[in-house]
C-alpha atoms as a PDB file:
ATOM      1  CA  UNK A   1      -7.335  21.590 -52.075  1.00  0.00           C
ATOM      2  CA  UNK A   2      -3.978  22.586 -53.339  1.00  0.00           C
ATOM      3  CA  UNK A   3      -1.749  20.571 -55.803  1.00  0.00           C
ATOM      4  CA  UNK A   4       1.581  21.198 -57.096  1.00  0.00           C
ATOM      5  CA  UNK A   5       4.051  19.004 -59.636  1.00  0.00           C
ATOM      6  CA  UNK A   6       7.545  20.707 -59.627  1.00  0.00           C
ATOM      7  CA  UNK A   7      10.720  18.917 -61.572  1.00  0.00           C
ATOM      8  CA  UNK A   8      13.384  20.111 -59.091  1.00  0.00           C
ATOM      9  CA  UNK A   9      16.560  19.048 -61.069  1.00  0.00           C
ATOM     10  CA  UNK A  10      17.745  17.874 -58.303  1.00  0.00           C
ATOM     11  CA  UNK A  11      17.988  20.634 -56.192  1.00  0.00           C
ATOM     12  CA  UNK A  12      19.860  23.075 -59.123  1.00  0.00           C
ATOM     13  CA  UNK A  13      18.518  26.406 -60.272  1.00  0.00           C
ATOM     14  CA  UNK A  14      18.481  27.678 -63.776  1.00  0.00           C
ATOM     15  CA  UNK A  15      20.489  30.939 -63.567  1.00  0.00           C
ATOM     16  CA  UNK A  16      24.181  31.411 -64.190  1.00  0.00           C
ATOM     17  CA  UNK A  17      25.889  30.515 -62.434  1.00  0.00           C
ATOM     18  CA  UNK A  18      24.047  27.857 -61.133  1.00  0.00           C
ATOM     19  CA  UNK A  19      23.904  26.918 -57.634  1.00  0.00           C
ATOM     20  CA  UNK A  20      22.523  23.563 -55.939  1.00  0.00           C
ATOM     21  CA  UNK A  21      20.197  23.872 -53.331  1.00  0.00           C
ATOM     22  CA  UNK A  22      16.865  22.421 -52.689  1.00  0.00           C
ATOM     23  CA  UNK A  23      15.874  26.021 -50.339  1.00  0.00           C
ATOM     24  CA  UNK A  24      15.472  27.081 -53.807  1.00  0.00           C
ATOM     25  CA  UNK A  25      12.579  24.954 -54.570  1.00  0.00           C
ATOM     26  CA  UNK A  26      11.418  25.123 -50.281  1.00  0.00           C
ATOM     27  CA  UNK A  27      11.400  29.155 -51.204  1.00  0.00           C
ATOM     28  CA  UNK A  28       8.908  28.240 -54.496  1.00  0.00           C
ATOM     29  CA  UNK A  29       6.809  26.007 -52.536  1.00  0.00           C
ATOM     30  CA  UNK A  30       6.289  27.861 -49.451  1.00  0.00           C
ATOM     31  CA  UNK A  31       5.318  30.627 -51.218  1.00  0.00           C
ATOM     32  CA  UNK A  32       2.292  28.801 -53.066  1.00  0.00           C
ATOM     33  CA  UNK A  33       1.266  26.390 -49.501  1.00  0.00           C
ATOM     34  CA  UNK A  34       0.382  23.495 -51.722  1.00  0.00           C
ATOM     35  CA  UNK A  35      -1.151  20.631 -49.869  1.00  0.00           C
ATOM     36  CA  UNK A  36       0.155  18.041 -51.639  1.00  0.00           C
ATOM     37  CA  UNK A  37       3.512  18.322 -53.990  1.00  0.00           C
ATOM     38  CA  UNK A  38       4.638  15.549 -56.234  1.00  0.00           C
ATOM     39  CA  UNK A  39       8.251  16.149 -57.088  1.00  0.00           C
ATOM     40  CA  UNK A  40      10.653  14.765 -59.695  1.00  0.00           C
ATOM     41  CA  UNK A  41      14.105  14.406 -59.673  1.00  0.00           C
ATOM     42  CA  UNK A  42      14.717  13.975 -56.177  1.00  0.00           C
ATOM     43  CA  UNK A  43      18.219  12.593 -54.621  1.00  0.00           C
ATOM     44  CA  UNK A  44      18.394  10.166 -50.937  1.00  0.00           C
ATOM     45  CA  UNK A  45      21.128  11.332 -49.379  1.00  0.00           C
ATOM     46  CA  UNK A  46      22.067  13.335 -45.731  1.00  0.00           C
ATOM     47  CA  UNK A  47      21.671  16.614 -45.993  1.00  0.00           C
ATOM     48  CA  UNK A  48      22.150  19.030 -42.943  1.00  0.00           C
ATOM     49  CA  UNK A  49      21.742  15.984 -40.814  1.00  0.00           C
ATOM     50  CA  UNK A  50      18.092  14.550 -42.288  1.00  0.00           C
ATOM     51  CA  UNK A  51      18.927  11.193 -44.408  1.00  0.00           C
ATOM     52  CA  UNK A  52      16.860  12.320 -48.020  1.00  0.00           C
ATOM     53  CA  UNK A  53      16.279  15.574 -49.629  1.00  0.00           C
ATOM     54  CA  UNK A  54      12.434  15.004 -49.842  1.00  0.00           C
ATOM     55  CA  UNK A  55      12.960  14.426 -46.038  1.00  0.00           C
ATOM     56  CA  UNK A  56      14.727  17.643 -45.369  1.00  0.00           C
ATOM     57  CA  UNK A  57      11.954  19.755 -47.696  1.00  0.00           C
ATOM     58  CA  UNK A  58       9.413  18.207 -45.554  1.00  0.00           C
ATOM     59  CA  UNK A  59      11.198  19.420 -42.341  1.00  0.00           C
ATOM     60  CA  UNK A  60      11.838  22.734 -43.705  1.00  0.00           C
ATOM     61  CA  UNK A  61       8.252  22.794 -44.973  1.00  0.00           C
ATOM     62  CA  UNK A  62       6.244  21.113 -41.849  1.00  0.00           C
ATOM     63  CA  UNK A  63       5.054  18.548 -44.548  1.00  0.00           C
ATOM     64  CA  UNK A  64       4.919  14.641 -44.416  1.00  0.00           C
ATOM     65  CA  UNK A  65       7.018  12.882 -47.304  1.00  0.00           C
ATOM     66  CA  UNK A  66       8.003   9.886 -49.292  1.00  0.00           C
ATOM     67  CA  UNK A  67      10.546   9.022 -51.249  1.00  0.00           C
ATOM     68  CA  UNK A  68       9.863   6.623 -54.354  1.00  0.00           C
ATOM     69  CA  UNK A  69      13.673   5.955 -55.574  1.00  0.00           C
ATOM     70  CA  UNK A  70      13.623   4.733 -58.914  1.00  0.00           C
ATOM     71  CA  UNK A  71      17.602   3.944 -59.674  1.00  0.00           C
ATOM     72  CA  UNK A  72      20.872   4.512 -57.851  1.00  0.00           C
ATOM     73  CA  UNK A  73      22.841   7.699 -59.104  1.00  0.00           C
ATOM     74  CA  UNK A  74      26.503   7.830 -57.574  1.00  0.00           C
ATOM     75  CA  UNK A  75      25.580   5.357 -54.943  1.00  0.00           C
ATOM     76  CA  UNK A  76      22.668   7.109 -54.265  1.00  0.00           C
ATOM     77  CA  UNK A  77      18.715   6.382 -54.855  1.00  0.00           C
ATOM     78  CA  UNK A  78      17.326   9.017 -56.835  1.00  0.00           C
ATOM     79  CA  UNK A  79      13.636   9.533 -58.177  1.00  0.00           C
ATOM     80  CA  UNK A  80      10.056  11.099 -57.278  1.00  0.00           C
ATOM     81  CA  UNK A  81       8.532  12.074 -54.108  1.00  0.00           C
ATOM     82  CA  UNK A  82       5.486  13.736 -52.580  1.00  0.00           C
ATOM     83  CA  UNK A  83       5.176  16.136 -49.694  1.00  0.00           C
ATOM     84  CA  UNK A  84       1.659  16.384 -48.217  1.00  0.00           C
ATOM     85  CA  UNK A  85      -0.307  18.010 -45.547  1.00  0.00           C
ATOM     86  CA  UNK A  86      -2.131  14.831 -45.080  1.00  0.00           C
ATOM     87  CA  UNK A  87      -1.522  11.767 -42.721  1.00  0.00           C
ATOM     88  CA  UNK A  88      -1.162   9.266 -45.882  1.00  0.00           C
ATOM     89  CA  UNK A  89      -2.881   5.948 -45.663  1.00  0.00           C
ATOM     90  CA  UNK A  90      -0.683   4.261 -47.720  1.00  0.00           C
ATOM     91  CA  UNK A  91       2.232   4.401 -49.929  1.00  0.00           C
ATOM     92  CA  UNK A  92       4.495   2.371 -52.138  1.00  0.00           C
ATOM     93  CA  UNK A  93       6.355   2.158 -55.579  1.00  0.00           C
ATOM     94  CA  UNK A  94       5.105   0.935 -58.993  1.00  0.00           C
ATOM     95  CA  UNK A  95       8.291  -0.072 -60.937  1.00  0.00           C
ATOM     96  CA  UNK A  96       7.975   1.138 -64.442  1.00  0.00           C
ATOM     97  CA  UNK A  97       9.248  -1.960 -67.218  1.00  0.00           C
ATOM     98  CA  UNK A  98      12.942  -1.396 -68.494  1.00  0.00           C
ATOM     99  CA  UNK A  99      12.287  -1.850 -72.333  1.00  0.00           C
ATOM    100  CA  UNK A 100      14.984  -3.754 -74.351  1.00  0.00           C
ATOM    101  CA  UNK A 101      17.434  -0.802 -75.317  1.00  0.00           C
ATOM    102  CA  UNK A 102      17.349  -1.094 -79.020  1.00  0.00           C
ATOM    103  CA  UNK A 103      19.292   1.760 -80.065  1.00  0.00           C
ATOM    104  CA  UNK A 104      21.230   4.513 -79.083  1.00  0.00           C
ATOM    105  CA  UNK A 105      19.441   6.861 -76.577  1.00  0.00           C
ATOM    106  CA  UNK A 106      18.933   8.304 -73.143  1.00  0.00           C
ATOM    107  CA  UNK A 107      17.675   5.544 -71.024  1.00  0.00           C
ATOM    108  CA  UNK A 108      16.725   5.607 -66.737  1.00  0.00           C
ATOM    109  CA  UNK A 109      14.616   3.116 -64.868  1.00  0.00           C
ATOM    110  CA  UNK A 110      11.632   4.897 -63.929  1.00  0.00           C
ATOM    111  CA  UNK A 111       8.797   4.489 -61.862  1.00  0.00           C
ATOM    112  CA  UNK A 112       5.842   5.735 -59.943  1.00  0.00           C
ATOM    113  CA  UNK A 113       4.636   7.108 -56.700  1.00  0.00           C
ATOM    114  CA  UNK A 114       0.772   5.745 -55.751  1.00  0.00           C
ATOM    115  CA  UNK A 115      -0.314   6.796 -52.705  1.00  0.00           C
ATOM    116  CA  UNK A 116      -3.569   6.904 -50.598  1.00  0.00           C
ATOM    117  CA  UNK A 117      -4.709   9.758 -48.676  1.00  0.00           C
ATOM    118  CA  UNK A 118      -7.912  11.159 -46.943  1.00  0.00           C
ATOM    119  CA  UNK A 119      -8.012  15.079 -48.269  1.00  0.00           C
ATOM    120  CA  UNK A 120     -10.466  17.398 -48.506  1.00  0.00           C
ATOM    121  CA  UNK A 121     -11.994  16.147 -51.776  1.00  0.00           C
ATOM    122  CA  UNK A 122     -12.356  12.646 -49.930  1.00  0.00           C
ATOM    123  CA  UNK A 123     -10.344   9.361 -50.812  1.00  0.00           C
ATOM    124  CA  UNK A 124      -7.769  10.304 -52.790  1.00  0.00           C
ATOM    125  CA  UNK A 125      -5.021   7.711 -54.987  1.00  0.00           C
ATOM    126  CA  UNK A 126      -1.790  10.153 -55.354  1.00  0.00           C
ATOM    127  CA  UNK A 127       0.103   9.215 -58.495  1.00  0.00           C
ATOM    128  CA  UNK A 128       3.648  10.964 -59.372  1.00  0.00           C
ATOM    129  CA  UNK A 129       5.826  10.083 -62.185  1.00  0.00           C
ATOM    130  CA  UNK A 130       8.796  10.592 -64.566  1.00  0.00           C
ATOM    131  CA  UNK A 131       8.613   9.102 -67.366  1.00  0.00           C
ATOM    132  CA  UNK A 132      11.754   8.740 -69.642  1.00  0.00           C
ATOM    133  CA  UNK A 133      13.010  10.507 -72.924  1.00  0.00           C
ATOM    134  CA  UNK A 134      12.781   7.175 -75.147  1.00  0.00           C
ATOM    135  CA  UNK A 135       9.944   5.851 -76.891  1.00  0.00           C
ATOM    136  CA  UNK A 136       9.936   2.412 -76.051  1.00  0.00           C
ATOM    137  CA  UNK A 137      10.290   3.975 -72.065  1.00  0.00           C
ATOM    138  CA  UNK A 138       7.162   6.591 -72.782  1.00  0.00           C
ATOM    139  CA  UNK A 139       5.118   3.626 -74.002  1.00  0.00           C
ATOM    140  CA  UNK A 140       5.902   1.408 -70.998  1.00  0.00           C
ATOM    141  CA  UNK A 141       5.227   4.228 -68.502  1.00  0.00           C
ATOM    142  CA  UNK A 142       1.899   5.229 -70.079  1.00  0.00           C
ATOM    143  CA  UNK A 143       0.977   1.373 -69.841  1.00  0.00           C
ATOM    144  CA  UNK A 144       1.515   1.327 -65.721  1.00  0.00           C
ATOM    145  CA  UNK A 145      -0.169   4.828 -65.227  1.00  0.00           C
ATOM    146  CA  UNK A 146      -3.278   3.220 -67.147  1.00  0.00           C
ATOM    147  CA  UNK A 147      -3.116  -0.217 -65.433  1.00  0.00           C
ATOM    148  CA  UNK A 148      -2.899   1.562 -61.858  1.00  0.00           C
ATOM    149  CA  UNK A 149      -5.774   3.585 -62.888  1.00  0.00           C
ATOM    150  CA  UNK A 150      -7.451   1.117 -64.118  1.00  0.00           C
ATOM    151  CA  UNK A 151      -6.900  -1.687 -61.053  1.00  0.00           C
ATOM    152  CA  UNK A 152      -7.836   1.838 -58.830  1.00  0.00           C
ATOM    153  CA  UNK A 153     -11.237   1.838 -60.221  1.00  0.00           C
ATOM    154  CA  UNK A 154     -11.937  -1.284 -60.296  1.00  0.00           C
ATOM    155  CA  UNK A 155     -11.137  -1.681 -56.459  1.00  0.00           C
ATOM    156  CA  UNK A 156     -12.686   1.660 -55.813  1.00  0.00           C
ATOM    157  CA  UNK A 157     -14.892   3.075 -57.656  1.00  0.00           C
ATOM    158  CA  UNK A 158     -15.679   6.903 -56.186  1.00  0.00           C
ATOM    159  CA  UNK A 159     -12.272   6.929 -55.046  1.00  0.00           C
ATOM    160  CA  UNK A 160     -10.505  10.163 -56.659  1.00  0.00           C
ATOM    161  CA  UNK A 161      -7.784   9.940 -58.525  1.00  0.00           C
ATOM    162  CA  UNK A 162      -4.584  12.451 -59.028  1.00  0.00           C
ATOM    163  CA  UNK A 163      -1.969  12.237 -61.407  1.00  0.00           C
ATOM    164  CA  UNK A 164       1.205  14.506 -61.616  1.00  0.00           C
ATOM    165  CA  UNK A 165       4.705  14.503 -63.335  1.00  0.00           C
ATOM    166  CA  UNK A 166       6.598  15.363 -65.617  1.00  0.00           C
ATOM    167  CA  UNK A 167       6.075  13.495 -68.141  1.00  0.00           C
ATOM    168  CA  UNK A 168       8.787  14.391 -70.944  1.00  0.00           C
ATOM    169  CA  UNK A 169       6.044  14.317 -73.505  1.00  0.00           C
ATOM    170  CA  UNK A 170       3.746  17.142 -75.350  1.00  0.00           C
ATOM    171  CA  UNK A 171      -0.280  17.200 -75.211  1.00  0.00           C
ATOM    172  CA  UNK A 172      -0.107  16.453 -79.087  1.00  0.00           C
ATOM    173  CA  UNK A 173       2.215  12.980 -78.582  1.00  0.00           C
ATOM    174  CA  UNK A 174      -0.270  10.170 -79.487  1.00  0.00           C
ATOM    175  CA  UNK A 175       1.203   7.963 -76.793  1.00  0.00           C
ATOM    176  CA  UNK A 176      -0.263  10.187 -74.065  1.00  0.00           C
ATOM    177  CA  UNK A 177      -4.166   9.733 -75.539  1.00  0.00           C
ATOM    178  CA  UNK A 178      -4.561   6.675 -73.146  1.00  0.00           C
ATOM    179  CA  UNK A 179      -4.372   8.982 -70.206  1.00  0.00           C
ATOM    180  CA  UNK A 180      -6.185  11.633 -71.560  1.00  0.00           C
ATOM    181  CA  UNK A 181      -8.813   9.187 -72.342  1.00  0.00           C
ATOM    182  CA  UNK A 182      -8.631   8.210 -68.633  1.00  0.00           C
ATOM    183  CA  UNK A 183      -8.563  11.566 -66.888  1.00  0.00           C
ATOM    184  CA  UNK A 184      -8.914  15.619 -67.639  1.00  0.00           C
ATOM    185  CA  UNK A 185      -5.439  17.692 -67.501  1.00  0.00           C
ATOM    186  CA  UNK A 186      -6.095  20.858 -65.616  1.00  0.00           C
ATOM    187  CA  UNK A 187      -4.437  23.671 -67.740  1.00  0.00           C
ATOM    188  CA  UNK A 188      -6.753  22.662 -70.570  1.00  0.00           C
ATOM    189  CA  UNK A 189      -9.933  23.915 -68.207  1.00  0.00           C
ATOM    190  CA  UNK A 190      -8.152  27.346 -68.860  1.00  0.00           C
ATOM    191  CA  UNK A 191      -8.000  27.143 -72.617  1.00  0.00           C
ATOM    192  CA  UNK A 192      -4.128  26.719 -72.936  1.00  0.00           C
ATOM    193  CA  UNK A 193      -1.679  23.744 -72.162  1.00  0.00           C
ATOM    194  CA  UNK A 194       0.430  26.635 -70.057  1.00  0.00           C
ATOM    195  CA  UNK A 195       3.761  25.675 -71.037  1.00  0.00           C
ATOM    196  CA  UNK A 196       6.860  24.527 -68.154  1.00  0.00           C
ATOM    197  CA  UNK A 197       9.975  24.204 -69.867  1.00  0.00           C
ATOM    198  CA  UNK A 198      12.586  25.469 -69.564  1.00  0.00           C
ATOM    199  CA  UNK A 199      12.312  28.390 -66.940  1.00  0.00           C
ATOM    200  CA  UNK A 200      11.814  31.337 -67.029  1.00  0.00           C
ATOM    201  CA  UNK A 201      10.721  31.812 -70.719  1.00  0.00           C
ATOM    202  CA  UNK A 202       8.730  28.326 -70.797  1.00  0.00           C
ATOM    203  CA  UNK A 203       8.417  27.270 -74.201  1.00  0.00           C
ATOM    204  CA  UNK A 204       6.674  23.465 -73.783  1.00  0.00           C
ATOM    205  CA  UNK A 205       4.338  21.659 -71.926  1.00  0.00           C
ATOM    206  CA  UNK A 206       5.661  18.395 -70.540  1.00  0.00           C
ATOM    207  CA  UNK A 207       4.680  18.520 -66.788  1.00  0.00           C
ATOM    208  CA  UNK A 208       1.046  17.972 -66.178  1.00  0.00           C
ATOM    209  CA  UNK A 209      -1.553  17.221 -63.534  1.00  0.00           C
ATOM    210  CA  UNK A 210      -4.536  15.135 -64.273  1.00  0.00           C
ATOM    211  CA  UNK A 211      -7.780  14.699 -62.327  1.00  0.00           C
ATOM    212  CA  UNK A 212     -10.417  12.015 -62.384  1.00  0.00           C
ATOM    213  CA  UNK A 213     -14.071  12.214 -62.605  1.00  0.00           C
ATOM    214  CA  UNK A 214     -15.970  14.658 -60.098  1.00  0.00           C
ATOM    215  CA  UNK A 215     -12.988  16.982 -60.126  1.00  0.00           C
ATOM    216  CA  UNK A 216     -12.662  20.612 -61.225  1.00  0.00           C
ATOM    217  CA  UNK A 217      -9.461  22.887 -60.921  1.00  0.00           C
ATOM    218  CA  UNK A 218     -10.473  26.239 -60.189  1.00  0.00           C
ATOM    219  CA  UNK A 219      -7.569  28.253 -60.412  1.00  0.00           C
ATOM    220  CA  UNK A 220      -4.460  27.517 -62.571  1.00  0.00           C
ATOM    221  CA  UNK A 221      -0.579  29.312 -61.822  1.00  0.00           C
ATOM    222  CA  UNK A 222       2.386  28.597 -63.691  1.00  0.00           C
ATOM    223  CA  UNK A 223       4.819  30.777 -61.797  1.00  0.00           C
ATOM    224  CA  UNK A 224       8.118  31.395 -64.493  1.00  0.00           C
ATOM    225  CA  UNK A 225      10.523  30.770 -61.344  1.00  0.00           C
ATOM    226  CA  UNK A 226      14.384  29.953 -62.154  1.00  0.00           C
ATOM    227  CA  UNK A 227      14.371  27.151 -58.765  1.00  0.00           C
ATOM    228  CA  UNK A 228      15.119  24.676 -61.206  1.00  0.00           C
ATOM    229  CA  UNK A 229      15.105  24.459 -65.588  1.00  0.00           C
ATOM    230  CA  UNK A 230      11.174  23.577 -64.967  1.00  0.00           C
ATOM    231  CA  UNK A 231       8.289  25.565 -63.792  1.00  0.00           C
ATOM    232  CA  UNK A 232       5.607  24.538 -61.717  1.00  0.00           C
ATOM    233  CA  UNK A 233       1.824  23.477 -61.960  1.00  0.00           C
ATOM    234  CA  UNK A 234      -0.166  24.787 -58.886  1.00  0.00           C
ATOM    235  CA  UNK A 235      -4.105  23.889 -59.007  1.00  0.00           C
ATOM    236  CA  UNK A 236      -6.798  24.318 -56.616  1.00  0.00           C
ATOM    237  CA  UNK A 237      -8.875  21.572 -56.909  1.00  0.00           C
ATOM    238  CA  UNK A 238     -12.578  21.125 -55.718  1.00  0.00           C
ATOM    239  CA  UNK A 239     -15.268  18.815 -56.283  1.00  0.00           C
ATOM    240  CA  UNK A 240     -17.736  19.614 -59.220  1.00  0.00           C
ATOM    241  CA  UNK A 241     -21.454  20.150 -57.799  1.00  0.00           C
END
């Protein structure tokens, strides 16, 4: 089974001068067939007729979607989504805690994805996330991931778990050991974090995809593509044994 996490920026490319539109990304996709795609930055309004950007990818794509709008941007919802292959069980948004803005700083509300699919690895929980550039954000986002995996297990033990995102954090922050604790991040089964920002000359990891128990990712592609300022993670996944 395919995966891919992709930051989209909304549909803008990362060349001069830039251009908006989300056949950039469709282009990057297509050419890797993912089965499942959890995207970030991702707007809810008509375009060419279809009433969300996820939902026009999907058309353009021949791929199921959903939309998990975390905040309103110019009127607009705006935040993650996943495009799959699958029929999805189930699907619905986690909010992510506002912290108490304390000081001076970047702040969004966040949130994330969880979904439920049959795949070809079996029951599978989707997760896809954004987490924000403060602290006090990070800390609150790493608690939900952890609680949903943790609630997850407990209600379903051999179910596979998937996590994907950008997460706006390195593999050396401290605040990310609870999920590394939880699952295995797929570019370290090649030796090397594989950095994603900023395209093309990637120079940090902060977009990840994380794998429970009974998973292996047998091939790992970090394509330097200029569709938006990230690049993507693309893993085939299998189960081990």
């Amino acid at each position: 089974m395919r995966i891919m996490t992709y930051n989209i920026q909304s549909g803008w490319n990362n060349e001069k001068p830039r251009e908006r539109n989300y056949d950039f990304a469709c282009g990057v996709i297509r050419e890797y067939s993912p089965d499942i795609v959890g995207l970030n930055e991702v707007g809810n309004k008509t375009i060419a007729g279809i009433p969300s950007h996820s939902g026009y990818m999907g058309e353009k794509l021949g791929m199921n979607d959903f939309f998990a709008p975390a905040m309103i941007i110019g009127g607009y919802p705006y935040g993650n989504a996943m495009l799959t292959k699958y029929e999805l069980r189930s699907a619905h948004i986690v909010t992510i805690p506002n912290p108490p803005r304390v000081r001076r700083g970047f702040y969004e509300p966040r949130c994330l994805l969880e979904a439920l699919a049959d795949t070809d690895i079996g029951e599978t929980s989707i997760l896809i996330s954004h987490f924000g550039l403060v602290e006090s954000e990070q800390i609150n986002a790493v608690k939900t991931v952890c609680d949903t995996i943790d609630r997850i297990r407990l209600e379903a033990p051999k179910r596979r778990i998937i996590l994907m995102g950008d997460l706006n954090m390195t593999p050396d922050d401290e605040k990310l050991r609870p999920i590394f604790s939880r699952l295995s991040e797929v570019t370290f089964s090649v030796g090397s974090p594989l950095p994603t920002h900023p395209s093309p000359e990637p120079r940090s990891k902060i977009d990840y995809i994380f794998i429970s128990d009974g998973l292996k990712a047998d091939s790992i592609t970090v394509p330097h593509v200029t569709a938006s300022d990230h690049c993507p993670i693309i893993a085939d996944i299998s189960l081990i044994g």
